[in-house]
Every structure is written in C-alpha cells, then in structure tokens.
Protein backbone atom coordinates (compact mmCIF):
# COMPACT_ATOMS: atom_id res chain seq x y z
CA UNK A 1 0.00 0.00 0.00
CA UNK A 2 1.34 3.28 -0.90
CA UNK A 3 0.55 5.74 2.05
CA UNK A 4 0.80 9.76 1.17
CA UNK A 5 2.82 11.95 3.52
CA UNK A 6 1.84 14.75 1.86
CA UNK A 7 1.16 17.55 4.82
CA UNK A 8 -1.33 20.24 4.34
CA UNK A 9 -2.58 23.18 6.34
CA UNK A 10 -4.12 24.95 3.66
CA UNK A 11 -7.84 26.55 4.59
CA UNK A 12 -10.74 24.74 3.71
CA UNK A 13 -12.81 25.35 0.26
CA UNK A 14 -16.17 26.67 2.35
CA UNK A 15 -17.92 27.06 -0.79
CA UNK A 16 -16.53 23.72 -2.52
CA UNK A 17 -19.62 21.27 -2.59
CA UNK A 18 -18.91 17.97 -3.78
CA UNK A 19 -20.54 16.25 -6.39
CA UNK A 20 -23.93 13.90 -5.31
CA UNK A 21 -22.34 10.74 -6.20
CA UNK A 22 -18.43 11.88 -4.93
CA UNK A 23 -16.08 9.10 -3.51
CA UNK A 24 -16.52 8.53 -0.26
CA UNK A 25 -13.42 9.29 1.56
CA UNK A 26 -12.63 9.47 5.40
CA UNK A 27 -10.95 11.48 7.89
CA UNK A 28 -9.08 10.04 11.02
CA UNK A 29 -8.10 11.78 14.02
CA UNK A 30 -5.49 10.06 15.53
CA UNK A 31 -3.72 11.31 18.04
CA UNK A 32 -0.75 9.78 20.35
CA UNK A 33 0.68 11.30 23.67
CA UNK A 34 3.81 12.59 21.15
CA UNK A 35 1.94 13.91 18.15
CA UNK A 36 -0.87 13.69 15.72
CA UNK A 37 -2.34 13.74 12.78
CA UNK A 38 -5.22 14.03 10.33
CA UNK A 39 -5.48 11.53 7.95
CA UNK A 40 -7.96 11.16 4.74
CA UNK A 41 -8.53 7.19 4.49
CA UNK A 42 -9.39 5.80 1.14
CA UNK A 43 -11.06 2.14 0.92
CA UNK A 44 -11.50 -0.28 -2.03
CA UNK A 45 -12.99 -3.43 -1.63
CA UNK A 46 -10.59 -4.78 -4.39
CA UNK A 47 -7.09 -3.16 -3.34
CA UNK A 48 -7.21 -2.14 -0.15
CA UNK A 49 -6.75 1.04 1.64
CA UNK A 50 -4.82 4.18 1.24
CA UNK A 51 -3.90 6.83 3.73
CA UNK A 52 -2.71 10.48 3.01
CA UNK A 53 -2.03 12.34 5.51
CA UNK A 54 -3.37 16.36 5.25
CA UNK A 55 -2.21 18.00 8.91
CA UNK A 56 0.45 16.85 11.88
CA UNK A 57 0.97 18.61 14.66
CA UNK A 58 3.06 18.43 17.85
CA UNK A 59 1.64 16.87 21.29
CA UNK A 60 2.86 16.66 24.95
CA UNK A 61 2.49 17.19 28.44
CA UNK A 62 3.05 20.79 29.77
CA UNK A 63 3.24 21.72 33.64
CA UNK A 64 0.78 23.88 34.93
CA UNK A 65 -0.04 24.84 38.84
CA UNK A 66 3.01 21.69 39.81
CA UNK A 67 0.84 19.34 37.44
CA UNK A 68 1.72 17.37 34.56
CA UNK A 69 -1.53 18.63 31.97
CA UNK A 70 -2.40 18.25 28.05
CA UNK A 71 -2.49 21.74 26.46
CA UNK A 72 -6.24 20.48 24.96
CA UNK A 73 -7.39 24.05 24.14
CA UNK A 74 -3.71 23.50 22.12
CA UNK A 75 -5.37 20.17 20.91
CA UNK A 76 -8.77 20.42 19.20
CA UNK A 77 -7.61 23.85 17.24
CA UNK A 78 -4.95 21.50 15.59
CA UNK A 79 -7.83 19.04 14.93
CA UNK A 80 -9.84 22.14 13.31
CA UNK A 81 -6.91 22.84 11.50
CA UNK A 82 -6.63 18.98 10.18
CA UNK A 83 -10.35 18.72 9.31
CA UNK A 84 -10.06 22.18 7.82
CA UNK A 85 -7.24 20.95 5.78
CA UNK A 86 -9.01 17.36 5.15
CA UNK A 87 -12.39 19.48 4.03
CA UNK A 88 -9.73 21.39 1.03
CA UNK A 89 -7.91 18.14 0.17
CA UNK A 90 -11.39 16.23 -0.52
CA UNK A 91 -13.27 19.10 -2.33
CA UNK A 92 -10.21 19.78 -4.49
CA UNK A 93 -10.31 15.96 -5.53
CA UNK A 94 -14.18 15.80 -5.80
CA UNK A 95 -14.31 13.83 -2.78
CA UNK A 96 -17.17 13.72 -0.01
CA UNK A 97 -15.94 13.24 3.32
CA UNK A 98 -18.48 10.68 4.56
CA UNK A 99 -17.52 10.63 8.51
CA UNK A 100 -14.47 11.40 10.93
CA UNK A 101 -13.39 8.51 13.20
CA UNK A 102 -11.51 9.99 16.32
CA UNK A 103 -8.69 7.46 18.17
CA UNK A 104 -6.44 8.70 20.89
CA UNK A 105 -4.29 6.88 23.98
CA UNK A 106 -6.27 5.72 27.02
CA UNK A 107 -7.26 6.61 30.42
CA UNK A 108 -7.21 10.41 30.42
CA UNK A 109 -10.34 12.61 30.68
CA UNK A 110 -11.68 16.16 30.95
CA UNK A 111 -14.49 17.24 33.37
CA UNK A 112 -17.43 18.80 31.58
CA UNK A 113 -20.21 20.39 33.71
CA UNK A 114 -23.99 20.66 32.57
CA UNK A 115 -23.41 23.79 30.36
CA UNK A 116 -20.68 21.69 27.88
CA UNK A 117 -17.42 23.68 29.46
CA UNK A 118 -14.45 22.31 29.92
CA UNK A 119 -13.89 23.13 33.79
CA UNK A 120 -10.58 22.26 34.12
CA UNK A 121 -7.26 21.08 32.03
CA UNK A 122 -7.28 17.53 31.70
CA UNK A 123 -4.54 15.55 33.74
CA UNK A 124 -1.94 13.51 31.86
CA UNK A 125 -1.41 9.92 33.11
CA UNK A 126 2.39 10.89 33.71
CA UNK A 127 0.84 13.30 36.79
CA UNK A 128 2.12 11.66 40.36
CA UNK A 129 -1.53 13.03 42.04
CA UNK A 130 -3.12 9.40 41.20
CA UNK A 131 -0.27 7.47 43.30
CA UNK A 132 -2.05 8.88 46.66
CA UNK A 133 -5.55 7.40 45.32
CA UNK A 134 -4.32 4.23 44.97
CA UNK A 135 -4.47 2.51 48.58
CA UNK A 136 -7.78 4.27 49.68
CA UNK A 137 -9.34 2.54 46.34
CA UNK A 138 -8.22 -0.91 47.57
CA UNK A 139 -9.59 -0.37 50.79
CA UNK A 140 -12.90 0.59 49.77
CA UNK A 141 -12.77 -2.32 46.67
CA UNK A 142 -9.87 -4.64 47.07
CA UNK A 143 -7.73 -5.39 43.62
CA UNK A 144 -9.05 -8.90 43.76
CA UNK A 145 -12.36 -7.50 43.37
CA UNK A 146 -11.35 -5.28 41.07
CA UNK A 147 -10.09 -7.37 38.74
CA UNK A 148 -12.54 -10.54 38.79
CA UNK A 149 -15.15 -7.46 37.47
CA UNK A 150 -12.96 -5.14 35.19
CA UNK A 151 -10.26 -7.43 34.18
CA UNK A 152 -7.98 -4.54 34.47
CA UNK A 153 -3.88 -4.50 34.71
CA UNK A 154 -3.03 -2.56 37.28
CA UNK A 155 -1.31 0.84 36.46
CA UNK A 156 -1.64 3.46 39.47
CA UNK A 157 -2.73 5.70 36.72
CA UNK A 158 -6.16 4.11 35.25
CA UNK A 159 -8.66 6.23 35.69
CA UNK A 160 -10.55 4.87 38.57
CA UNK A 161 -7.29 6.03 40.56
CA UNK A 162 -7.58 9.76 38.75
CA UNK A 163 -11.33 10.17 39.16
CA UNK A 164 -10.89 9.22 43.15
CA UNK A 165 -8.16 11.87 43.13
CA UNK A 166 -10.36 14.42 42.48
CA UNK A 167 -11.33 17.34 45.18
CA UNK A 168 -14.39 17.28 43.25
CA UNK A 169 -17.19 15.70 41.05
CA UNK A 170 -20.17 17.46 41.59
CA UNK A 171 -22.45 18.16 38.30
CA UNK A 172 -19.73 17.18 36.02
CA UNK A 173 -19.15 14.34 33.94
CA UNK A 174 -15.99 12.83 32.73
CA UNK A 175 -15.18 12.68 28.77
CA UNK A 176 -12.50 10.53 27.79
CA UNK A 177 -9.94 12.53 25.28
CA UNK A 178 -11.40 11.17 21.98
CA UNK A 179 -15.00 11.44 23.81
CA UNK A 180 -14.19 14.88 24.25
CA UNK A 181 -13.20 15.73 20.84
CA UNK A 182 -16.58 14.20 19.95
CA UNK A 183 -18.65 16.05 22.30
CA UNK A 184 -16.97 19.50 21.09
CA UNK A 185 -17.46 18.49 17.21
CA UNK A 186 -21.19 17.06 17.52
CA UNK A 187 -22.28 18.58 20.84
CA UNK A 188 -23.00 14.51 21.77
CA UNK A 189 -21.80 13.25 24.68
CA UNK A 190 -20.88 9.41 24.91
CA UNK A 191 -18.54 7.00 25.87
CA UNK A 192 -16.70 4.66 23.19
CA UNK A 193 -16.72 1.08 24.45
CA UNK A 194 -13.11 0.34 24.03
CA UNK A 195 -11.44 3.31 25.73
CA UNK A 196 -14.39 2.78 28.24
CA UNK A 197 -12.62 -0.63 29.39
CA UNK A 198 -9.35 0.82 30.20
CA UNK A 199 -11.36 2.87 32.64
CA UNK A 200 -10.75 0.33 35.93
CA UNK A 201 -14.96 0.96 35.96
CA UNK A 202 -16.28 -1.44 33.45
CA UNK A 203 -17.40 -5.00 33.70
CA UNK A 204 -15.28 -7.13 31.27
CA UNK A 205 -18.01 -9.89 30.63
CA UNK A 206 -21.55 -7.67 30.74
CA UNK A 207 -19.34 -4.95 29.10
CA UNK A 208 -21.83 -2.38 30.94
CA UNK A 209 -20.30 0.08 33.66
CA UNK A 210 -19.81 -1.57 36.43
CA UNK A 211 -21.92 0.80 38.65
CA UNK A 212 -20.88 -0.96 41.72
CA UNK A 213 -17.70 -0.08 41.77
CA UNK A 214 -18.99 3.43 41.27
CA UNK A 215 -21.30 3.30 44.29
CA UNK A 216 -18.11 1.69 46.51
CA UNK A 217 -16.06 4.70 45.75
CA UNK A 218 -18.37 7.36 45.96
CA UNK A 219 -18.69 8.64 42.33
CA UNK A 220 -21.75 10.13 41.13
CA UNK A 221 -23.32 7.06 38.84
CA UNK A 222 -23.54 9.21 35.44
CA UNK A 223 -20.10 10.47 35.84
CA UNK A 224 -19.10 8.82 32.04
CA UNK A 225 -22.13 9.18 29.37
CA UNK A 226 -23.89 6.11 27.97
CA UNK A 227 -21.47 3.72 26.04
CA UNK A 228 -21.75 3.51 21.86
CA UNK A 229 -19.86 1.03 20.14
CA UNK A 230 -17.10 0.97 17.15
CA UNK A 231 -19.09 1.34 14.12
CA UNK A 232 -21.90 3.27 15.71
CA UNK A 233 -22.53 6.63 14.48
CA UNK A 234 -22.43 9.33 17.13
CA UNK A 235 -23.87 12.72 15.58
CA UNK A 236 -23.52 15.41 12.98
CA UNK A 237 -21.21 17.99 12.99
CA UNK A 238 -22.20 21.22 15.05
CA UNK A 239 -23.09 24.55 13.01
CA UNK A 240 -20.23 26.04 14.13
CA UNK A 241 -17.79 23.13 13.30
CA UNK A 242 -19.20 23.29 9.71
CA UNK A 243 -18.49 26.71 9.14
CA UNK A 244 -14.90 26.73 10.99
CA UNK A 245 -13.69 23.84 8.69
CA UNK A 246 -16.07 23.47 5.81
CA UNK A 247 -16.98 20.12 6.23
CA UNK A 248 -20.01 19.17 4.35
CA UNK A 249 -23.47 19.40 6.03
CA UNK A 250 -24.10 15.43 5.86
CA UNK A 251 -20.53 14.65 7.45
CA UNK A 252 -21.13 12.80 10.80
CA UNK A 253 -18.44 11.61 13.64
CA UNK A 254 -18.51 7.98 13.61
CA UNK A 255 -17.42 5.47 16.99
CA UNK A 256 -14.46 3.59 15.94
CA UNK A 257 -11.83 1.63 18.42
CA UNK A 258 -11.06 5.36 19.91
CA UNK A 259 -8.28 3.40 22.43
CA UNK A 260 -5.47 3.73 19.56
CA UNK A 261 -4.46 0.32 20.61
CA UNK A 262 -8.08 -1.68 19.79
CA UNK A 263 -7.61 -0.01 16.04
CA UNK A 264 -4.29 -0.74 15.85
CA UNK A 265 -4.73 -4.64 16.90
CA UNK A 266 -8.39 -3.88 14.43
CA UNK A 267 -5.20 -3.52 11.41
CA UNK A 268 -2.98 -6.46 12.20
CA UNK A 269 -2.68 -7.95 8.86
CA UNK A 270 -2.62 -11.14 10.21
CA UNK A 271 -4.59 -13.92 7.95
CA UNK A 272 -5.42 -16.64 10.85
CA UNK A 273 -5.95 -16.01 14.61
CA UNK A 274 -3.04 -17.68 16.04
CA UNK A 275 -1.03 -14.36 15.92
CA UNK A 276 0.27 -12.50 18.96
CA UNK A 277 0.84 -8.68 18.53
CA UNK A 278 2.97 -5.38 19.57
CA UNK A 279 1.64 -2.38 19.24
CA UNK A 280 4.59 -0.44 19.36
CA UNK A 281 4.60 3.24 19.95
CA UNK A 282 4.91 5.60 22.94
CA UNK A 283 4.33 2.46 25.07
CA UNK A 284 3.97 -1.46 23.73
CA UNK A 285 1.00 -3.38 23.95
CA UNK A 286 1.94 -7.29 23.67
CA UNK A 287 -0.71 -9.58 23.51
CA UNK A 288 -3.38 -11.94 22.25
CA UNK A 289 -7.06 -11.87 21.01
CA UNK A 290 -9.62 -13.55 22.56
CA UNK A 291 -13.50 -14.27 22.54
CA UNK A 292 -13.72 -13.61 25.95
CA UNK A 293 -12.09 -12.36 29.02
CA UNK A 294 -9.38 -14.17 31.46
CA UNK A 295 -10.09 -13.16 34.87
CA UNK A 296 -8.46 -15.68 36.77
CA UNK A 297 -5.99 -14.97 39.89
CA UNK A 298 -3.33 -16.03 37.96
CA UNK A 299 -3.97 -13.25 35.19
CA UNK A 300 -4.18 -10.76 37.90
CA UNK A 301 -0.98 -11.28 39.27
CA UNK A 302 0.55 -11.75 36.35
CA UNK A 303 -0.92 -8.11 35.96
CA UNK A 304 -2.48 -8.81 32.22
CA UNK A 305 -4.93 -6.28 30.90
CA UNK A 306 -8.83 -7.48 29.37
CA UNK A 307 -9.58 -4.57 27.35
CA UNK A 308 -12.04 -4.65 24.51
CA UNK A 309 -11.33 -4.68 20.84
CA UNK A 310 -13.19 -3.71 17.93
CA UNK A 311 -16.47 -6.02 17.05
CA UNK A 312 -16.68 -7.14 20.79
CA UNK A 313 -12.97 -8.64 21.34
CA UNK A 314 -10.53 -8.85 23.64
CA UNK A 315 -7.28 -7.33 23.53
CA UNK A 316 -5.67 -9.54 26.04
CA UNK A 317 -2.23 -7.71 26.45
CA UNK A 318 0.12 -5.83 29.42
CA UNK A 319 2.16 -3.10 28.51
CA UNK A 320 5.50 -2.90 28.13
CA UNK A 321 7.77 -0.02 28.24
CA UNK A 322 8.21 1.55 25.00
CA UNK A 323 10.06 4.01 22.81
CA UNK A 324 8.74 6.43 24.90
CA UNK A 325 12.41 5.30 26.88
CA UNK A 326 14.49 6.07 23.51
CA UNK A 327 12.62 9.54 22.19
CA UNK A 328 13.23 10.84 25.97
CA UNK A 329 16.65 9.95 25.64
CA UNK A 330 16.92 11.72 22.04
CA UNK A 331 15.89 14.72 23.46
CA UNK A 332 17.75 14.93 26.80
CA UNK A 333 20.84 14.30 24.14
CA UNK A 334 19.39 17.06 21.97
CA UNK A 335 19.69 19.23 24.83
CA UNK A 336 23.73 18.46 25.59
CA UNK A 337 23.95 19.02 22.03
CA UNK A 338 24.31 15.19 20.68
CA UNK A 339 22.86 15.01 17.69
CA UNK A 340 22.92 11.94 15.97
CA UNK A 341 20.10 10.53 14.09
CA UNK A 342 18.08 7.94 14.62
CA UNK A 343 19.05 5.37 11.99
CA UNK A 344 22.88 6.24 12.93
CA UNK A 345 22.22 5.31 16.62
CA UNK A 346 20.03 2.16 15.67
CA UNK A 347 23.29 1.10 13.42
CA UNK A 348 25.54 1.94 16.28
CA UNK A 349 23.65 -0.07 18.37
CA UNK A 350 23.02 -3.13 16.35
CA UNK A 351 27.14 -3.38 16.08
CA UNK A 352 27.53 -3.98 19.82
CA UNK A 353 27.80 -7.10 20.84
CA UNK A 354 24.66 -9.25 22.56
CA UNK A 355 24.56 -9.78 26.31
CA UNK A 356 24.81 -6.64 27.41
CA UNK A 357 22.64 -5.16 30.43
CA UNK A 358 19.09 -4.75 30.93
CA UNK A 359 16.49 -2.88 33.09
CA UNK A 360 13.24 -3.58 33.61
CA UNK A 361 11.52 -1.07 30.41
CA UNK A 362 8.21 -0.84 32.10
CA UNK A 363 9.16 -0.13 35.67
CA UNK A 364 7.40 2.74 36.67
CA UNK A 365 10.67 4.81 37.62
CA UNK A 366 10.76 5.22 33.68
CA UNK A 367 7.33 7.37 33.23
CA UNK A 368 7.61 10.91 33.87
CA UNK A 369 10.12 12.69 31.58
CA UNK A 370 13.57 14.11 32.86
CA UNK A 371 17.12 12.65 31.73
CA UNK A 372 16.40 9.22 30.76
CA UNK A 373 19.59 8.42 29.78
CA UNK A 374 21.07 8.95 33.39
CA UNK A 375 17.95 7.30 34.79
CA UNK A 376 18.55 4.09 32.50
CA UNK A 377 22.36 4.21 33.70
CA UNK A 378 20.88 4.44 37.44
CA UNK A 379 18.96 1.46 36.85
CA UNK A 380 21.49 -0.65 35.45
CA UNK A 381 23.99 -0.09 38.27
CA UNK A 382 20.99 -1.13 40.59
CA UNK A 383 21.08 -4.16 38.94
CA UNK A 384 24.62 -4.62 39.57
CA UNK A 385 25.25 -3.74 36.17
CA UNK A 386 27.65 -0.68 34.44
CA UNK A 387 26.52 0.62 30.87
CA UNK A 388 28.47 2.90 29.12
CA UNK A 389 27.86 6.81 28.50
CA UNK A 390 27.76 6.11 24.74
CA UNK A 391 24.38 6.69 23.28
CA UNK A 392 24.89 3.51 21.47
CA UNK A 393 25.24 1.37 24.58
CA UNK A 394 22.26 3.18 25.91
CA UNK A 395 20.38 2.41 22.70
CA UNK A 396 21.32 -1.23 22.87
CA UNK A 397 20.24 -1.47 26.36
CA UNK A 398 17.23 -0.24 25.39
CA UNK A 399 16.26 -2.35 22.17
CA UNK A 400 17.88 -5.46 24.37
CA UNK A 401 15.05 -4.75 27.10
CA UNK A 402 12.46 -3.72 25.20
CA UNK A 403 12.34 -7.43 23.34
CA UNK A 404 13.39 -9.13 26.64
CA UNK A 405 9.84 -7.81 28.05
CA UNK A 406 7.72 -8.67 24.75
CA UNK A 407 9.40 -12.02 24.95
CA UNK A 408 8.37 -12.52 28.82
CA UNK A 409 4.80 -11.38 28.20
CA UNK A 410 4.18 -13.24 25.38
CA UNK A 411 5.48 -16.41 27.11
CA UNK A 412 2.99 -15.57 30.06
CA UNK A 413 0.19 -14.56 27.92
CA UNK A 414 0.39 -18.26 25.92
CA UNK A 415 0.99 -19.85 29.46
CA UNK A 416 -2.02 -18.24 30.94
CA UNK A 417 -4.52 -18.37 27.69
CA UNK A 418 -3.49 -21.73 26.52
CA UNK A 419 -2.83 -20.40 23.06
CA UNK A 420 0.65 -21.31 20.96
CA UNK A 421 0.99 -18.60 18.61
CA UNK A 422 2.65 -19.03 15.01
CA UNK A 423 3.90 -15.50 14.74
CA UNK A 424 4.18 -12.12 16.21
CA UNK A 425 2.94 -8.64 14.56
CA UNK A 426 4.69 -5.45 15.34
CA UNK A 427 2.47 -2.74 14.23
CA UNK A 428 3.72 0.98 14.83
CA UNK A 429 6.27 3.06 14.99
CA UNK A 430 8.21 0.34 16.36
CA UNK A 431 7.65 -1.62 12.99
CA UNK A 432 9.91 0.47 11.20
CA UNK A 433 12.84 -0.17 13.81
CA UNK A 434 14.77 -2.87 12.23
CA UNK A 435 17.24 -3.99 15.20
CA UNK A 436 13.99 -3.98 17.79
CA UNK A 437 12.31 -5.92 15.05
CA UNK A 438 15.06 -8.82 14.80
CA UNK A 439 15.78 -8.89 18.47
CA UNK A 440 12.07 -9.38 19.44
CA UNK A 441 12.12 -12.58 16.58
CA UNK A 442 15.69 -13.84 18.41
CA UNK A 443 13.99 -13.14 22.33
CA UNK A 444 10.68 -14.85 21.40
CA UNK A 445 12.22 -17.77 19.30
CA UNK A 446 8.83 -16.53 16.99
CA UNK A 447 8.85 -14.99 13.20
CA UNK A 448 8.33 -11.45 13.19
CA UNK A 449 6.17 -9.64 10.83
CA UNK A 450 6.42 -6.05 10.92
CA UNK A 451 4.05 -3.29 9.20
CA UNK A 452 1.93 -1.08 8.82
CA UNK A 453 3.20 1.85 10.13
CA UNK A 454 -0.14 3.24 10.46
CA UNK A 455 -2.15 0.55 11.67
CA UNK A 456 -4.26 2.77 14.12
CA UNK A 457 -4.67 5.48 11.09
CA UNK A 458 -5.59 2.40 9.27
CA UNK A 459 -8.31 0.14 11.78
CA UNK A 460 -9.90 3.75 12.31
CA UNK A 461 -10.82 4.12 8.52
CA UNK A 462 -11.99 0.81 8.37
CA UNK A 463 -14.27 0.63 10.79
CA UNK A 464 -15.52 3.96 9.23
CA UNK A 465 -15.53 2.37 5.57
CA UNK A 466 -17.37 -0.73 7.42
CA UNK A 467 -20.18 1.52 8.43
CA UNK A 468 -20.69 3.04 5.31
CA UNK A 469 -21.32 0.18 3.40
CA UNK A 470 -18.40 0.47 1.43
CA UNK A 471 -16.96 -2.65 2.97
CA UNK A 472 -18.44 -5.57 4.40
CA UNK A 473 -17.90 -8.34 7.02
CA UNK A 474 -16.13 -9.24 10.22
CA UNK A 475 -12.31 -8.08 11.34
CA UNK A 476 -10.90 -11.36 8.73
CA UNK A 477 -12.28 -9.23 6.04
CA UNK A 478 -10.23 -5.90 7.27
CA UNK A 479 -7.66 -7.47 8.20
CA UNK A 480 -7.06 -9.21 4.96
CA UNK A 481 -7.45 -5.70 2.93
CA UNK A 482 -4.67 -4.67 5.04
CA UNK A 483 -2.36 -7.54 4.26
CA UNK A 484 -3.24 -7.35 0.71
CA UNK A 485 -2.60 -3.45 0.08
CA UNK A 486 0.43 -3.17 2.26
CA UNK A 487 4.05 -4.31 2.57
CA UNK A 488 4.90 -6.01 4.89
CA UNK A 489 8.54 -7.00 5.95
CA UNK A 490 9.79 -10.81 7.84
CA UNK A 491 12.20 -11.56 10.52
CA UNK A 492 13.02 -14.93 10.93
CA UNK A 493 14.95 -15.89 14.05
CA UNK A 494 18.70 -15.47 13.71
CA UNK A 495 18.92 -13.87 10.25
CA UNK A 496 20.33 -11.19 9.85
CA UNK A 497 18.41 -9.83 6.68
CA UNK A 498 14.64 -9.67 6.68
CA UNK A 499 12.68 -10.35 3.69
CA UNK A 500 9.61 -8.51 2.22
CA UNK A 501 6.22 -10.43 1.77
C-alpha cells in the first residue's frame, strides 16, 4: 500500500460542494501522547486502503499549577486545522468526506459540567496526584475484586485512581480525550466502548459500567455518558464546526476503536488467529485476542490487561515499556547538544555485541520525563550492572530490554490463555525499527512480521468504511485488505536480513 505523507494546512474550500455521487473518503483523528495527525482514508474493496495524511501537529504534556496537563485548548484547534485541511484536500479531488473517526491513547479525561465547558485542564497519566488514590481505592474495593469485574492490569494511573483523586465531582461528567473531541465536534456526549474498558470501571463480561464499583467509591453514577460502540454513528457535525472547517453538512463523527491500541490490533494484517501482537509506539501493547475475558488470579498477578477490541474482542495484552524510553533519551541528548540521528544510533547499536545489560523497560521509575539516559544508567547499576555513557550502549540497552519484556509477556500470555501462537505482529512506529524488530524474533524464538506503520490510522478508517457500506464483514475481512494493500517486511529468528512479503 502506498501511504501519502503529503502535509497540508491549507484553509478549507467553504464554498466547494462535492458532487452527489463523490467518492466517499474518510478522515481520522489520531492522536498519540507525542503527536498527531489528520489523515484522509481511502477504501477499495478490491485493493485495499490508502492513507494520506493532510495535517500533523506536535503533542505533549506541559506543567501547569506543579501538574503534569495536556495543552487540549492546544489540541482540538490543531484538529480544526486537520479537518479544515481534510475538508480542502477532498473538495479539491471531488471527494465527499463521509464521517471522521476519532482514536487517541487511554485513560485520560476532561471534566465537563452541565453547560458543555471544559472546567478544568485535563490531567496527563504521567501526573504523580493518582499514586495517593491508589491505597484508599483498595480499601474501599480490594484489587481482587477489582479485577474478577474489570479485568484490568493494574497501572496506578487508570482512571478509577484519577477520578478518586479528584477534590471534586459534583455536576460534572468525565469525557475521555477522543469522547471529548466528539462532544466539542457534535455537541453529543458518549462514551466509546473500548477506551471505556481501560477505565478500571467497566465490567469485562456484561461490558456495561460496572456501577458498583462506582457506588463503593463514591462517584456520582452518570459520571461517564452512555457507552456507543465501534461502528456506531455518534452525531452530525455542530453549526459552528461546519463553518470553521467546511466540512459538508451530511458529514457525521462515527465510533471507531477510539483506544489507539483496539484499532491498531483492528489492522494487524494477520490472515489466521493464532497471531500475537505489539503495538509499538509511545508504550507497547503485547498480547493476544480472545473471545472472551481471562479473569483468573493467575492473570491478575501476572498483571495482564482485558480490554475490549473492535467487534466485541478482547485485547488480552500488558504493557511494556516503550520508545517512549528512547525519544526521551533523544531529546535529553538534543539538549547536551548530541545530535545523531536515529538510523545512525540504531546502526551503532546493532554493532555492539549481545549480552549486554538490561532494566526492567516498564518499571514505573521510567514514566515521567527528565534525563532518561542517566535514569537508564541508574537502573542498570541497581542491577549490579555498568553501561556505558555512549548513546549507542544506551540504545542497545534499550532495544535489548524492550524485546526481553515482549518475549516474557508473550510467554505468560500463551501460558495463561493456553494459546501457541505461530507468529508475532509489530504494528507501529516500532515496525519500522529494524534492530527492535530482529531482536524481538531472536527473544521470542517466533517470526516477526512487521508493518503497517499506520495501523491505528488504518483500523480507524476501516471501521468507518465498514459503516458506510463500502466494505463488508467481520475483522478477517479488514484485516485481509490490510495484508493485501500493504508491505509487509519478515524476521526470521537469527537472520540477519529480513525479507519482504
């Protein structure tokens, strides 16, 4: 598949009107805690998808009042921008945009009162205030508890720990990031089932709140709006949207998998279901799919993750550390003036020799930003260890970690699901990294197939395209549109050179 990078910010064409019987195209919103983008998705039954991309634009977390916060006033004018942009693109082309799909990372909200404002900034996950939350939560439902209903990993930052650190929660509700975006384009307010089940608050098997939970802890019942699920459509575009980014009158926001992850895994190109996956980005999701949850004690304290997927799955998974760990090293060395590029670190790296040291890439120690390179080096001499103060040892400790975890959780995943899997998709920004790529086909003693890049870009269009009518059937049929219309690229344990299927 051949996937545009042209970027646009060009206005939009207010007074373009497509044609009546104008290709469909659609837009995706897709938005990581590093960046974003607006993307026009293109479908054909026959060949597959295409992406071009019109607008990117920066993300991150700022500090405000000792917090860690998302700029999301920052945010949505970026997304007008993109839809702005996408609007020009289309009408230029004769195109109709038919809906806009909105996917972001999990957990974080914004509280909304009765009138639609925004009362405060929303938190970012990387904010310490949730660590305090954490014990008076288990006292009032313990983890066991927890988990038997939600199926939930445990990270101190999910957002049953946020909510209960707030002073307050009277007459407001809480959207959840791409929720938000949806409320403030349609004026709608709902909750998309997949980010909903990252939430610590929803029942895995009902996959209803789990207003319990809500009554143990003391939050108002209707704190999160009614669920809708991927494919649902949500609402037309408000007046006022219309006319800032001249987006047809007939354009509506559509529900996809809005947790970036569940349209990710929605795009693994995988062509039977004994696959495993990585979604590899800020963070790495390993994992399986599954019909139904695993809620056992054994999951739990193995700290696995039931979160659902598009068309009722479930993303069985745990995160991982990620390159989150090498882009905050890139830009501490930035700041000392080491500039090197990626690809000439990555080569550095692969040309060191194996059996160096590790750290542990998802300990929490590793979350907020602030010299990760020293922090990594602090680690390693924990463990006994000494790395070096070349990037490239740094770099290799890194990759060397990063497929040491994905091989551990994949090995517990099988162990606890029962499932033997054939091969393992990297999907991501990791896909493109060809030394993490190898090393996670040498750690798991599994073939690696790696691609596409923009598999969340990707699962959100489809699940738009599905609800159009333009294409038909279950996640097989995506999934195989993928495969066919992209390239993909094989690691095969111990070789040195991948090959391209």
């Amino acid at each position: 598949m051949n996937n545009a990078a042209t970027t646009s910010t060009a206005p939009a064409n207010a007074g373009a009107v497509p044609a009546p019987h104008a290709k469909q195209v659609f837009a995706a919103i897709d938005i990581g805690a590093s960046s974003g983008r607006v993307m026009l998705g293109r479908v054909c039954p026959s060949t597959g998808a295409t992406l071009e991309t019109v607008h990117r634009f920066p993300n991150g977390v700022v500090e405000l009042d000792g917090g860690l916060h998302w700029d999301f006033d920052a945010l949505f004018a970026e997304v007008l921008k993109g839809l702005a942009a996408a609007a020009s693109v289309a009408a230029a082309k004769g195109e109709r945009i038919a809906s806009i799909g909105i996917d972001t990372w999990a957990v974080d909200y914004g509280l909304v009162n009765s009138s639609g404002k925004l009362v405060s900034v929303p938190f970012s996950y990387r904010d310490e205030r949730s660590s305090s939350a954490v014990s008076p939560v288990h006292a009032a439902v313990p983890p066991e508890k927890l988990y038997a209903t939600t199926g939930l990993q445990f990270l101190q930052f999910n957002t049953v720990y946020q909510l209960a650190a707030e002073r307050s929660l009277e007459g407001v509700q809480a959207l959840l990031i791409p929720d938000l975006i949806a409320f403030l384009l349609t004026g709608v307010r709902r909750t998309e089932a997949t980010n909903a089940s990252t939430t610590g608050l929803f029942d895995a098997v009902s996959g209803q709140w789990a207003t319990e939970f809500l009554e143990a802890l003391g939050l108002p019942r209707d704190i999160f709006p009614p669920l809708i699920q991927p494919g649902e459509t949500l609402g037309a575009l408000l007046p006022a949207i219309r006319e800032q980014t001249g987006l047809p009158e007939d354009t509506v926001v559509v529900a996809v998998g809005s947790h970036d992850t569940a349209s990710a895994v929605a795009a693994v190109p995988a062509l039977d279901q004994d696959f495993a996956y990585i979604s590899s980005g800020t963070w790495s999701l390993v994992g399986v799919e599954l019909d139904a949850p695993v809620l056992t004690e054994a999951s739990r304290t193995a700290n696995f993750t039931n979160e659902r997927g598009v068309d009722g799955t479930i993303r069985y998974l745990r995160n991982v550390g990620g390159l989150w760990l090498l882009s905050e090293c890139q830009r501490t060395w930035a700041a000392q003036g080491f500039s090197q590029s990626l690809p000439a670190l990555l080569d550095a790296a692969a040309a060191l020799p194996p059996g160096g040291p590790q750290i542990n890439a998802d300990d929490p120690a590793f979350t907020a930003p602030d010299n990760m390179p020293e922090r990594i080096r602090a680690a390693v001499r924990h463990n006994g260890d000494v790395l070096g103060d070349r990037p490239a040892a740094v770099v290799r400790c890194i990759m060397d970690s990063l497929a040491a975890g994905y091989a551990r959780t994949l090995a517990d995943a099988e162990r606890l699901t029962g499932r033997n899997t054939s091969a393992v998709h990297i999907v991501g920004g990791g896909s493109q990294n060809r030394l993490l790529c190898q090393l996670t086909a040498d750690a798991t003693g599994k073939p690696v197939v790696a691609g596409p890049v923009e598999a969340t870009a990707l699962g959100n269009v489809l699940v738009q395209a599905r609800a159009a009518g333009v294409v038909t059937g279950g996640l097989a049929e995506l999934r195989s549109l993928v495969a066919s219309g992209t390239e993909l690229v094989r690691y095969e344990i111990g070789r040195q050179s991948p090959v391209t299927v």
